[in-house]
N, C-alpha and C. Protein backbone atom coordinates (compact mmCIF):
# COMPACT_ATOMS: atom_id res chain seq x y z
N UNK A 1 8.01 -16.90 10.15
CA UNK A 1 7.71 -18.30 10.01
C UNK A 1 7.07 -18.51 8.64
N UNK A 2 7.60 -19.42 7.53
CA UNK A 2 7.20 -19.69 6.20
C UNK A 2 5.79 -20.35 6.39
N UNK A 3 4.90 -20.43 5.20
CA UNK A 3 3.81 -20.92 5.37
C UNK A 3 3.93 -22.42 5.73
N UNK A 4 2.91 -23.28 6.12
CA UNK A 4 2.95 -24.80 5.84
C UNK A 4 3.17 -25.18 4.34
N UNK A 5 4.13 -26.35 4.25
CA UNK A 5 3.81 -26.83 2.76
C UNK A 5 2.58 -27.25 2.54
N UNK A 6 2.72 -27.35 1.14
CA UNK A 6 1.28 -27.47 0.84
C UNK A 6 0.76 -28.69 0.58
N UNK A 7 -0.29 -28.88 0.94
CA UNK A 7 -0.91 -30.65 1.29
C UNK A 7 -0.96 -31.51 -0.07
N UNK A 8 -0.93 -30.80 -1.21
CA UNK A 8 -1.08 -31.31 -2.77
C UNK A 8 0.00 -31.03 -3.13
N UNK A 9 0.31 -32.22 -4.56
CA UNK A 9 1.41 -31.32 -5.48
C UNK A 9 0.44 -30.30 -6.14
N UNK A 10 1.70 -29.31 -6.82
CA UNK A 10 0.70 -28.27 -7.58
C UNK A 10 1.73 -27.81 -8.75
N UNK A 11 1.20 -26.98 -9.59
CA UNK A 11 1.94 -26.33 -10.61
C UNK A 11 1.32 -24.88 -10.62
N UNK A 12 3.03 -24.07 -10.32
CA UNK A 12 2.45 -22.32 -10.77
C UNK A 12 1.63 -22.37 -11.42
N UNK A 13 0.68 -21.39 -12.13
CA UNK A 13 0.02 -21.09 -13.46
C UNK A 13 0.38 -19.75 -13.15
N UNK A 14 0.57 -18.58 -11.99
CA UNK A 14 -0.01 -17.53 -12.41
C UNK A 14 0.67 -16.36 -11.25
N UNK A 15 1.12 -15.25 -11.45
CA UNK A 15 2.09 -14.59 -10.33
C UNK A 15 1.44 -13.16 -10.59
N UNK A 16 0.92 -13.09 -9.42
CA UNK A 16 0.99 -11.26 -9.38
C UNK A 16 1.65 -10.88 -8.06
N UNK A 17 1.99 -9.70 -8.71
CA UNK A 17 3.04 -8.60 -8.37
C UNK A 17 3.02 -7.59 -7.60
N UNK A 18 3.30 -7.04 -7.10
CA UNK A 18 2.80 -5.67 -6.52
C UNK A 18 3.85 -4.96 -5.38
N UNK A 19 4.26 -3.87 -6.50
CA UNK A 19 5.28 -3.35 -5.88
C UNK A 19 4.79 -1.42 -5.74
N UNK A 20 5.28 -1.09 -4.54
CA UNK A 20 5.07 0.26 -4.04
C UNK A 20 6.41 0.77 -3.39
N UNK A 21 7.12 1.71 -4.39
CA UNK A 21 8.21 2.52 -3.96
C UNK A 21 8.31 4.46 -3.74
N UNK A 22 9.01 4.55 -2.69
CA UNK A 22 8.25 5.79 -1.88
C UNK A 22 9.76 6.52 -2.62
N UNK A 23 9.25 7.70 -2.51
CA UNK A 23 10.30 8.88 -2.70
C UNK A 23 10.28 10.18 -2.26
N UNK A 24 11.14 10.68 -1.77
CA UNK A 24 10.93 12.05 -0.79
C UNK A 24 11.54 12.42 -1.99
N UNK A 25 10.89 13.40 -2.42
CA UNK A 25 11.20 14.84 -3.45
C UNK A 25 12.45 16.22 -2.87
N UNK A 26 13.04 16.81 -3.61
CA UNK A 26 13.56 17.92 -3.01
C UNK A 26 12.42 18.69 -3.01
N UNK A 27 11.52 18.49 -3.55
CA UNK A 27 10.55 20.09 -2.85
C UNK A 27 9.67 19.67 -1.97
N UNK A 28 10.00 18.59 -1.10
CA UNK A 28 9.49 18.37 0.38
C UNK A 28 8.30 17.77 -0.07
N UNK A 29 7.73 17.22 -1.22
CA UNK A 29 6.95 16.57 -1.22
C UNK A 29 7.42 15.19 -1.55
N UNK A 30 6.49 13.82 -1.38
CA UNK A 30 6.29 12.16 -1.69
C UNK A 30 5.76 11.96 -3.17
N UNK A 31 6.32 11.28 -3.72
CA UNK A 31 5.75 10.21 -4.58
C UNK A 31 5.97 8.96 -4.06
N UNK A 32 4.86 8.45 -4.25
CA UNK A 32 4.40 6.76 -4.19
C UNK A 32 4.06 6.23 -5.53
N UNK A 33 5.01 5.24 -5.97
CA UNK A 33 4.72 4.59 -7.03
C UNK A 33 4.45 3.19 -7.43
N UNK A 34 3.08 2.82 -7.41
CA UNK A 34 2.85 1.61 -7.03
C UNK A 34 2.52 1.07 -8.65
N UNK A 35 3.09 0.05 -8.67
CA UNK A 35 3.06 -1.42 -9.63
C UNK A 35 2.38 -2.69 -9.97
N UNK A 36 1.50 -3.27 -10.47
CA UNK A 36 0.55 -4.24 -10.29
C UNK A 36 1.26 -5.15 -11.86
N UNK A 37 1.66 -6.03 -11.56
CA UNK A 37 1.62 -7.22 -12.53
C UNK A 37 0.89 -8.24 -12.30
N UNK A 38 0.31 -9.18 -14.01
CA UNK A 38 -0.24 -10.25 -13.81
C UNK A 38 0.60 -10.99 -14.93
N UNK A 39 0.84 -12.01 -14.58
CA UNK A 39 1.98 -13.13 -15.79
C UNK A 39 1.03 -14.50 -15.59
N UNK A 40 1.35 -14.91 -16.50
CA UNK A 40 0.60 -16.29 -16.90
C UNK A 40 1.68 -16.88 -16.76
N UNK A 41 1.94 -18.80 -17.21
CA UNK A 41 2.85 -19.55 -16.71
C UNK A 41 2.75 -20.13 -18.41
N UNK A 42 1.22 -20.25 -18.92
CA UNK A 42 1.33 -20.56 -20.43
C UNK A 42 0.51 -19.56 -21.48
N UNK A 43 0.31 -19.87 -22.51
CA UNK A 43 -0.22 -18.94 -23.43
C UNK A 43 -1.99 -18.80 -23.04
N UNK A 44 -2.24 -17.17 -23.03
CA UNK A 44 -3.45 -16.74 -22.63
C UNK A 44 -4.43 -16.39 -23.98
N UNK A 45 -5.60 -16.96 -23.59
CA UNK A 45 -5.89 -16.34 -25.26
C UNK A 45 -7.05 -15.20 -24.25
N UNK A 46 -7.13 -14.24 -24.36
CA UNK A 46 -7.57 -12.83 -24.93
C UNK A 46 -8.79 -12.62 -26.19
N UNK A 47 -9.82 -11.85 -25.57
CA UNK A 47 -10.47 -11.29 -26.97
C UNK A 47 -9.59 -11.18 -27.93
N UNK A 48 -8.37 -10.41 -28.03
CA UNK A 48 -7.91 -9.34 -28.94
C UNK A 48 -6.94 -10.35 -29.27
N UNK A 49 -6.11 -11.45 -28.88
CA UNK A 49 -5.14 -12.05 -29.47
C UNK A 49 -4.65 -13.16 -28.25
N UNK A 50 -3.45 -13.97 -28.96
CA UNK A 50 -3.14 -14.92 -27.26
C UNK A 50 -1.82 -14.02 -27.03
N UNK A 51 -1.71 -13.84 -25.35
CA UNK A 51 -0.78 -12.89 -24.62
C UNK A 51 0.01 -14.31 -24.23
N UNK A 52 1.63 -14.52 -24.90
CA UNK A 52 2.00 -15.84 -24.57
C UNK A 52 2.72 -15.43 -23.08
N UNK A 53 2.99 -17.10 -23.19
CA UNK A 53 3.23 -17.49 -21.51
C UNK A 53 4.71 -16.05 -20.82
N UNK A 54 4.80 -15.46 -19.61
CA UNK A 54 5.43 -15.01 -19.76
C UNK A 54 4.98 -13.64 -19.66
N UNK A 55 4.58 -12.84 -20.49
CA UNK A 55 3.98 -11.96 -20.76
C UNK A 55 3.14 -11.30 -20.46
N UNK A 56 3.24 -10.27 -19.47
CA UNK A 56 1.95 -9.75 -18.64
C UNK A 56 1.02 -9.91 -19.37
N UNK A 57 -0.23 -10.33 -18.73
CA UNK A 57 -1.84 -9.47 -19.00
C UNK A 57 -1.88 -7.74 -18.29
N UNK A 58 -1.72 -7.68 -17.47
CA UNK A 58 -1.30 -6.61 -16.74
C UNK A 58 0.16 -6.35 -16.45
N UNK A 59 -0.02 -5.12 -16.49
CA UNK A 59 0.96 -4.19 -16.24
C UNK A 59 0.80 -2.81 -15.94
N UNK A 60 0.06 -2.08 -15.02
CA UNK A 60 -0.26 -0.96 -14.98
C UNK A 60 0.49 -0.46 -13.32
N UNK A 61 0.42 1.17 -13.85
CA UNK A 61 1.33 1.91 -12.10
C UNK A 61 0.22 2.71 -12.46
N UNK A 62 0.82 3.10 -10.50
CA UNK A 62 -0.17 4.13 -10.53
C UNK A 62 1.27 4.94 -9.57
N UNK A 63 1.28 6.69 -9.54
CA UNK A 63 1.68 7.54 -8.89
C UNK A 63 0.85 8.44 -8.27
N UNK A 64 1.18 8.80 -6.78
CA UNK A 64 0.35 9.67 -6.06
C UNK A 64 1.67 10.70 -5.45
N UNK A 65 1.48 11.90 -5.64
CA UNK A 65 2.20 12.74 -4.99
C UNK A 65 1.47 13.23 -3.92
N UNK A 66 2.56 13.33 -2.69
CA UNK A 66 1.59 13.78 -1.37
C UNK A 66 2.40 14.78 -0.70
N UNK A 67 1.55 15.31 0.24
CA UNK A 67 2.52 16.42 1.19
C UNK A 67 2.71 15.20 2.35
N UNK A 68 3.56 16.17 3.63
CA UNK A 68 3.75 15.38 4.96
C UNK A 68 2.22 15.43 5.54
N UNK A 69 1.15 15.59 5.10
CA UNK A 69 0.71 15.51 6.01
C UNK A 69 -0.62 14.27 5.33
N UNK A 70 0.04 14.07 3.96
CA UNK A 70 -0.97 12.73 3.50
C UNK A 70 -1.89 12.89 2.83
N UNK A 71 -1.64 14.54 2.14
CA UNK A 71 -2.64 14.80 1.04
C UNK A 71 -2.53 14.60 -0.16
N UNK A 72 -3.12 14.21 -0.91
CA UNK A 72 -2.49 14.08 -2.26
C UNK A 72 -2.70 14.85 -3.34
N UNK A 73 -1.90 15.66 -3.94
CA UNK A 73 -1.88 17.32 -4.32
C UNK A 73 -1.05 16.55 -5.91
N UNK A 74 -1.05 15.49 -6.43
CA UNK A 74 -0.78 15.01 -7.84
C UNK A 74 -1.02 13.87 -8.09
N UNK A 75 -1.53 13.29 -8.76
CA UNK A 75 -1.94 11.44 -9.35
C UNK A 75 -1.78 11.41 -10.83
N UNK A 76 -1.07 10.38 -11.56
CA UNK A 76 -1.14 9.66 -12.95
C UNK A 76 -1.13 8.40 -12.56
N UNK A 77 -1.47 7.74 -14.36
CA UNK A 77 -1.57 6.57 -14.07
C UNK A 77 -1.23 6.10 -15.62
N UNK A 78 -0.82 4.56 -15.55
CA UNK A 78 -0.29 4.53 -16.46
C UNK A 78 -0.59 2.86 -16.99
N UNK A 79 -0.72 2.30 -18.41
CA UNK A 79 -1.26 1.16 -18.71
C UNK A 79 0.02 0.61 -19.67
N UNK A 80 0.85 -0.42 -19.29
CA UNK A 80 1.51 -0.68 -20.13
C UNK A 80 1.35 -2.15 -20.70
N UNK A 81 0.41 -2.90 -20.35
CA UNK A 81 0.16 -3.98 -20.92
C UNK A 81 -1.98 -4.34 -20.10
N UNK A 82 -2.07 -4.39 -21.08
CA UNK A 82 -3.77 -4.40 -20.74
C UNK A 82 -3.95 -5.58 -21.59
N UNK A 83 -5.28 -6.40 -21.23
CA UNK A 83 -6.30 -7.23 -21.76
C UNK A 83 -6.67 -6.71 -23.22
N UNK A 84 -7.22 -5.45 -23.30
CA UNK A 84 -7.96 -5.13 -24.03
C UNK A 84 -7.66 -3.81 -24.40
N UNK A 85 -6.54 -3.67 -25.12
CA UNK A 85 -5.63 -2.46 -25.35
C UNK A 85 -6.43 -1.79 -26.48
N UNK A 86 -6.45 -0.13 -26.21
CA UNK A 86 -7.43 1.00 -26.68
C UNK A 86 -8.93 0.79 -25.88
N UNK A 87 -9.07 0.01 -24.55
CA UNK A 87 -9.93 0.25 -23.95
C UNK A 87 -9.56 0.35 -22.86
N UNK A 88 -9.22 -0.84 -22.24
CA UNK A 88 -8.60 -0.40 -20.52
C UNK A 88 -7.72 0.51 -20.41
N UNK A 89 -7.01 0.95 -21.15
CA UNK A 89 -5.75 1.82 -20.81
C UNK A 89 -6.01 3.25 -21.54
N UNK A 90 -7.45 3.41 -21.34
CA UNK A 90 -8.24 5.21 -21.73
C UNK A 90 -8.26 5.41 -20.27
N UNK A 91 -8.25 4.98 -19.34
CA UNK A 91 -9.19 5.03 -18.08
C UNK A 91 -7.96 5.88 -17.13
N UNK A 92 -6.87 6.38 -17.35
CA UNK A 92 -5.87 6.96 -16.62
C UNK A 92 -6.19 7.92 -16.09
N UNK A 93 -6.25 8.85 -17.31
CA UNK A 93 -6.63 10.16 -16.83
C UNK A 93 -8.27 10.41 -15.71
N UNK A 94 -8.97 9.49 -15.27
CA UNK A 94 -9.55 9.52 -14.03
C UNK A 94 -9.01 9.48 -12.54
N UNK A 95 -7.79 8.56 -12.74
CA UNK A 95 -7.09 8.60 -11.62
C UNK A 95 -6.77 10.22 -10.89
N UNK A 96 -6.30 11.42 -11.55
CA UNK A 96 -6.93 12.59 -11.28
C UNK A 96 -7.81 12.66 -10.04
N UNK A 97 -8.78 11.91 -10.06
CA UNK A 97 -9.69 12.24 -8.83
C UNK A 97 -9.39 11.81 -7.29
N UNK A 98 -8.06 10.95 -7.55
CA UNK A 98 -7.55 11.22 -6.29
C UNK A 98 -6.89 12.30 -5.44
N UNK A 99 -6.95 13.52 -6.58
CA UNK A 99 -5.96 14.39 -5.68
C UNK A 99 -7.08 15.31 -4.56
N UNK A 100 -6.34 15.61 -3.68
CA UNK A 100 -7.27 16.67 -2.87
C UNK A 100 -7.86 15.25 -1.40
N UNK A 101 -7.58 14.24 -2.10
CA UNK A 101 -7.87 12.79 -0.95
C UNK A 101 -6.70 12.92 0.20
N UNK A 102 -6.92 12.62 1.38
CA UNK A 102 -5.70 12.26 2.41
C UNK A 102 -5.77 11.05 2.44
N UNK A 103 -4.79 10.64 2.59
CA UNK A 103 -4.02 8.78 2.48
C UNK A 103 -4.89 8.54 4.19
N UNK A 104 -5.05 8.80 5.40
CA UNK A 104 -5.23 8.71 6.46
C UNK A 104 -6.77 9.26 6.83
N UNK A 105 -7.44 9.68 5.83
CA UNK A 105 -9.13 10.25 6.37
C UNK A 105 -9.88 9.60 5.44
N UNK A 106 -10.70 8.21 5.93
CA UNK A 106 -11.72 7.94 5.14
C UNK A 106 -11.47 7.70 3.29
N UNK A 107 -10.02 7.00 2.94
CA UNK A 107 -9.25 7.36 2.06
C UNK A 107 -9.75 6.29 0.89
N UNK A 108 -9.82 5.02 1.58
CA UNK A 108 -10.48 3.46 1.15
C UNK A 108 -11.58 3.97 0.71
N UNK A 109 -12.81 4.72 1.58
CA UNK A 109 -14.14 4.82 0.81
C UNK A 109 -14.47 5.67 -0.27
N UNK A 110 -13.41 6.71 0.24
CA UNK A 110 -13.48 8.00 -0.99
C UNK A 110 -12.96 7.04 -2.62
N UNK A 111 -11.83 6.33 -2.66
CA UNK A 111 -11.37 6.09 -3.52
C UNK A 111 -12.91 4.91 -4.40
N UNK A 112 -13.24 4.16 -3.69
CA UNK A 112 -14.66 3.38 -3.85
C UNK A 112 -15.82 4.32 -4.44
N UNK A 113 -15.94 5.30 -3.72
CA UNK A 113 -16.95 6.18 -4.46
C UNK A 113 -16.44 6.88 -6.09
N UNK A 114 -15.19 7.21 -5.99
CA UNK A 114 -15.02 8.21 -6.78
C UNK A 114 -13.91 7.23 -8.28
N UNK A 115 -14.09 6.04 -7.64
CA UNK A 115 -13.13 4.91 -8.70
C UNK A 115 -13.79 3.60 -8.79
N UNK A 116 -14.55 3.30 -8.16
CA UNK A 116 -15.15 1.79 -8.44
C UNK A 116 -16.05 1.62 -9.78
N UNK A 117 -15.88 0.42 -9.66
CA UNK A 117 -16.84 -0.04 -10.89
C UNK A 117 -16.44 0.33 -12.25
N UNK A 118 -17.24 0.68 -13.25
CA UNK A 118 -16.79 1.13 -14.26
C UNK A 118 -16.63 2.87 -14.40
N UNK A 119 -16.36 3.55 -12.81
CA UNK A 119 -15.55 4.30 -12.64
C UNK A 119 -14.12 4.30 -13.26
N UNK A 120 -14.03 3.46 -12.66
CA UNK A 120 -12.13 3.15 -12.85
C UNK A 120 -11.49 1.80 -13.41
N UNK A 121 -10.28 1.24 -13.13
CA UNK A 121 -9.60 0.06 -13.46
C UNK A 121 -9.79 -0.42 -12.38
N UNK A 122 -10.15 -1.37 -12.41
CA UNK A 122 -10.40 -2.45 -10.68
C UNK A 122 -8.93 -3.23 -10.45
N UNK A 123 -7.95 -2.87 -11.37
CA UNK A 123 -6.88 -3.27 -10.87
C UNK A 123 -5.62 -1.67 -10.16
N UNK A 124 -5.78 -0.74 -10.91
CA UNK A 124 -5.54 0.40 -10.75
C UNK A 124 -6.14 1.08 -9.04
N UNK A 125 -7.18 0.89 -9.44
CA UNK A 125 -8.04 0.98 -7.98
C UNK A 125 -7.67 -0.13 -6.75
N UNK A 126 -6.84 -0.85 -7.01
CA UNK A 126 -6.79 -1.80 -5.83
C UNK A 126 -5.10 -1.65 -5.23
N UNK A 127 -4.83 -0.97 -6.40
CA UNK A 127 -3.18 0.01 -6.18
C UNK A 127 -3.97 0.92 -5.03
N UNK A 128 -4.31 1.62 -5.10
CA UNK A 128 -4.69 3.00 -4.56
C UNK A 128 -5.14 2.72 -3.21
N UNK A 129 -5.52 1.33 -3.01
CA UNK A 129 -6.36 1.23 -1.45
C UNK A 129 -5.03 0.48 -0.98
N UNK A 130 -4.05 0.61 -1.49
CA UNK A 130 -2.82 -0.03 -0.64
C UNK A 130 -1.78 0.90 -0.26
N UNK A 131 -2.06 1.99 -0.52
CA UNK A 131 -0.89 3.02 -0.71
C UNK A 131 -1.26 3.85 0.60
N UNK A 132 -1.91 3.67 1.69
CA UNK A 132 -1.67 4.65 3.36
C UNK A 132 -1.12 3.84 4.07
N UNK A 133 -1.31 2.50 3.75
CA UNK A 133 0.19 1.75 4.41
C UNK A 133 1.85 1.76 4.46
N UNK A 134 1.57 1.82 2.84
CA UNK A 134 2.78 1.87 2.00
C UNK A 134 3.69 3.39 2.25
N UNK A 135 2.48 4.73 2.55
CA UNK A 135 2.85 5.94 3.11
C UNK A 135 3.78 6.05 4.95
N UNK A 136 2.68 5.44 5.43
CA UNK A 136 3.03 4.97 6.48
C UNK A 136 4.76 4.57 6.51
N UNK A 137 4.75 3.46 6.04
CA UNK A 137 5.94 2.97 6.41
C UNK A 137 6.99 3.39 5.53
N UNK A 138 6.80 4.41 4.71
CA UNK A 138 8.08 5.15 3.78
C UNK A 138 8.13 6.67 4.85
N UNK A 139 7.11 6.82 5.79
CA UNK A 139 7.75 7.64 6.65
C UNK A 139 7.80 8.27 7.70
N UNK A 140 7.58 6.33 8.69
CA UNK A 140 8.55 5.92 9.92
C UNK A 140 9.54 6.18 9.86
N UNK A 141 9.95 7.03 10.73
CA UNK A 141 11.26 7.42 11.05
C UNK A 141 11.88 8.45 10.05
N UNK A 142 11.78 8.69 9.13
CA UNK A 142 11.63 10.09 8.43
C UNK A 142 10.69 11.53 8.25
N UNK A 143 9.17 11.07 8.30
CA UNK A 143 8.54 12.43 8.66
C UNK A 143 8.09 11.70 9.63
N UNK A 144 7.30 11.01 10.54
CA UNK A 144 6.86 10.87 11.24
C UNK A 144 7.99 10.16 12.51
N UNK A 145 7.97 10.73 13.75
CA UNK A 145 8.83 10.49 14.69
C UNK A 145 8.50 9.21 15.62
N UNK A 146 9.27 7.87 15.30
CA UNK A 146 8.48 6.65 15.53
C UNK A 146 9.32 6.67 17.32
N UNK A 147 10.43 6.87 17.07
CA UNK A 147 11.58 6.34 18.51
C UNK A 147 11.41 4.92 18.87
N UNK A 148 11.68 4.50 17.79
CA UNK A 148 11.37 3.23 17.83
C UNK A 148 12.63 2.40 19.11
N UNK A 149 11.72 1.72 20.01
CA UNK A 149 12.43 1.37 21.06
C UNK A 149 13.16 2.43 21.63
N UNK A 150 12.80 3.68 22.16
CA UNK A 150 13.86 4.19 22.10
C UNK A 150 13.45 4.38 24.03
N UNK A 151 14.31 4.11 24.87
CA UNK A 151 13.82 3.76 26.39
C UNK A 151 14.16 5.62 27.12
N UNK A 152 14.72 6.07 26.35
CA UNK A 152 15.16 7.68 27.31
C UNK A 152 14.24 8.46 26.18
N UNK A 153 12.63 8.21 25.54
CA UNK A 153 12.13 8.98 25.44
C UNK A 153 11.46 10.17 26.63
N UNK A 154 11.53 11.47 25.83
CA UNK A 154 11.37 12.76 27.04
C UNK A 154 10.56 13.12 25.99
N UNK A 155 9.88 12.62 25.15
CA UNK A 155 8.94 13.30 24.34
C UNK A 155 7.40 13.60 24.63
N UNK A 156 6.46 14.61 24.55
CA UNK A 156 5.43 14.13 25.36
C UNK A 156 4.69 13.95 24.14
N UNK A 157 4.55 13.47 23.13
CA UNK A 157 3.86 13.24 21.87
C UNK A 157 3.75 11.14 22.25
N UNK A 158 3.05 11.08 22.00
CA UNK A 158 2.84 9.64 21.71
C UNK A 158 3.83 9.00 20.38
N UNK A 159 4.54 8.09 20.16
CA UNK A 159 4.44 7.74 18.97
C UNK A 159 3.36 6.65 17.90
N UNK A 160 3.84 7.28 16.56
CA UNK A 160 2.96 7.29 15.51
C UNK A 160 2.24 6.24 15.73
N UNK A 161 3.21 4.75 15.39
CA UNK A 161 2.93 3.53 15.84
C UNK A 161 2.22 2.92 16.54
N UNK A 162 1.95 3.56 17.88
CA UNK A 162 1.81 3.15 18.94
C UNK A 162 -0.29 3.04 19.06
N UNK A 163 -0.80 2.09 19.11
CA UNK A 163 -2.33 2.12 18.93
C UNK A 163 -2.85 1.65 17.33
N UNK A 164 -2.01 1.14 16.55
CA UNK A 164 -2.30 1.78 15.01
C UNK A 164 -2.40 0.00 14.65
N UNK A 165 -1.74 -0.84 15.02
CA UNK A 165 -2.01 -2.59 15.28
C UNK A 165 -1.95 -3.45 16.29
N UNK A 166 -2.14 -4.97 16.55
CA UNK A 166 -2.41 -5.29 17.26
C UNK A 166 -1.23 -5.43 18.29
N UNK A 167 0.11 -5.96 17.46
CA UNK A 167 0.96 -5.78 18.15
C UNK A 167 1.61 -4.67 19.11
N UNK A 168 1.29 -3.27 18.20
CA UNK A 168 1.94 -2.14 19.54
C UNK A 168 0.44 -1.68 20.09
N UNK A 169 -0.11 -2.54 20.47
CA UNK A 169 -1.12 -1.91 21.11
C UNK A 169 -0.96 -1.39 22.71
N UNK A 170 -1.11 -0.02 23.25
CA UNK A 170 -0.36 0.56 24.67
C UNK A 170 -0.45 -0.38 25.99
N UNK A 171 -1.84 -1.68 25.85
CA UNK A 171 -1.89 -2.35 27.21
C UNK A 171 -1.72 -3.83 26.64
N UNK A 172 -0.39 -4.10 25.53
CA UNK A 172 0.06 -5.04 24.96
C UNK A 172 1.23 -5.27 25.42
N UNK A 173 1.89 -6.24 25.72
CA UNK A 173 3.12 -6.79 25.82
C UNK A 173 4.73 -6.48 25.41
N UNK A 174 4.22 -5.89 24.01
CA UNK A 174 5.52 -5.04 23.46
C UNK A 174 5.23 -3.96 24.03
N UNK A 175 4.31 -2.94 23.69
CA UNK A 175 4.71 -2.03 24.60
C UNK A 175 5.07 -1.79 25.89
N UNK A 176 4.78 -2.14 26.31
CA UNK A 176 5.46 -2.49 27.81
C UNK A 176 6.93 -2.83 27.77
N UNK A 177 7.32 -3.78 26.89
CA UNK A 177 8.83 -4.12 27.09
C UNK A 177 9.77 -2.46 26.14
N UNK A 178 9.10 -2.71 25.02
CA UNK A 178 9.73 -0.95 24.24
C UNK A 178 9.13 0.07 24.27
N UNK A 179 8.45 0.10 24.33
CA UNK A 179 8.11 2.12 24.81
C UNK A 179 7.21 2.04 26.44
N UNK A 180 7.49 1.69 27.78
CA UNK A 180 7.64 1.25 28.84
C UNK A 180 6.63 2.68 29.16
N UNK A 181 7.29 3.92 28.51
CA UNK A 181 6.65 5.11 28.97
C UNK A 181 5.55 5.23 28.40
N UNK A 182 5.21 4.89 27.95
CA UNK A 182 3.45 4.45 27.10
C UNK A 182 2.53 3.52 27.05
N UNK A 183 2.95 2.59 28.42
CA UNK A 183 2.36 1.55 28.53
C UNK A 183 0.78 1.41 29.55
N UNK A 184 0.07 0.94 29.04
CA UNK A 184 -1.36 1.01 29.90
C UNK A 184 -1.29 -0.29 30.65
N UNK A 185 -0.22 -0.75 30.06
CA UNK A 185 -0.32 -2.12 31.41
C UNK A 185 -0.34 -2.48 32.48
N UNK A 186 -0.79 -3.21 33.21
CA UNK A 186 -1.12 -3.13 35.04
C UNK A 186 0.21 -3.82 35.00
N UNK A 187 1.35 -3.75 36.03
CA UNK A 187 2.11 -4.35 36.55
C UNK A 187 1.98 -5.39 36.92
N UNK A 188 2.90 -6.73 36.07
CA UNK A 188 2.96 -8.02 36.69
C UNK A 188 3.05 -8.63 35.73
N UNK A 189 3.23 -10.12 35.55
CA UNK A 189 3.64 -11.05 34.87
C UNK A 189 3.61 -10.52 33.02
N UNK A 190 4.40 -11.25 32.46
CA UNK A 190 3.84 -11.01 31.15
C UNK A 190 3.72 -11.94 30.72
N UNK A 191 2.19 -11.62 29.64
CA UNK A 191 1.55 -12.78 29.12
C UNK A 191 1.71 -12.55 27.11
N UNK A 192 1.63 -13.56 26.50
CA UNK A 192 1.74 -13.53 25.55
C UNK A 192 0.48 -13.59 24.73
């Protein structure tokens, strides 16, 4: 369902971006490569000069290499359009301190301790607290065994999914109708 229109007229000024693309490696490991743009709609003036309309202020990725099990065993990072170029875009080689982190243990606070502030790029860093989702769902149904809907499960593993939001929650409504064998629901009517 699209949002409501909106109660004012308005005019763009300003679009960010944010893109995260997963890749299974032949040597059985993930890269995640996440993307952050910022574009203006007209000319930006900048300490250092005006960044015209069009033209990122930002532009920075970040890459995390992981095993299956959500560790992250490689990180770069990379600045291709900064505010304040020969300063924000020194700050890469910290990203480094994500490796040895699991995407799934306490991953948000570690990255806060060991990247916030003038730790890190607060835009770089806001890549990084999006990427155990982004893991997640690059591998449903490839490393992790979802059976999604699948009604002749004989598996005795739970799936992944299942407890992790509100919707597949086990004494929720969907579950009950798709994974039936995992359901905590009391028998009887269904409610929405």
């Amino acid at each position: 369902m699209p949002l409501p229109p909106p109660s004012s007229p308005r005019a763009k000024k300003h679009t960010r971006t944010i893109t995260v693309e997963a890749y299974a490696r032949e040597d059985g490991l993930w890269d995640l490569d996440a993307q952050i743009t910022d574009i203006k709609t007209f000319d930006t003036r900048l300490a250092a000069a005006i960044r015209p309309a069009g033209q990122p202020v930002h532009d920075l990725s970040l890459r995390v290499t992981i095993d299956t099990r959500m560790n992250i065993v490689d990180a770069a990072s990379s600045s291709d359009a900064v505010p304040y170029a020969g300063y924000c875009d020194t700050i890469s080689p910290a990203y480094r301190k994500l490796i040895g982190l699991n995407l799934m243990k306490d991953f948000r606070q570690s990255v806060k301790e060991r990247l916030g502030g003038t730790e890190g790029c607060t835009h770089v860093t806001e890549l990084a607290l999006i990427l155990p989702t982004a893991a997640v769902q690059a591998f449903a149904g490839a490393v992790f065994d979802t059976r999604d809907g699948s009604h002749d499960d004989t598996s005795s593993q739970k799936p992944f999914q299942l407890d992790r939001c509100h919707a597949l929650r086990t004494d929720g409504a969907a579950v009950a109708k798709y994974y039936p064998r995992w359901s905590s629901r009391a028998s009887g009517p269904e409610s929405s």
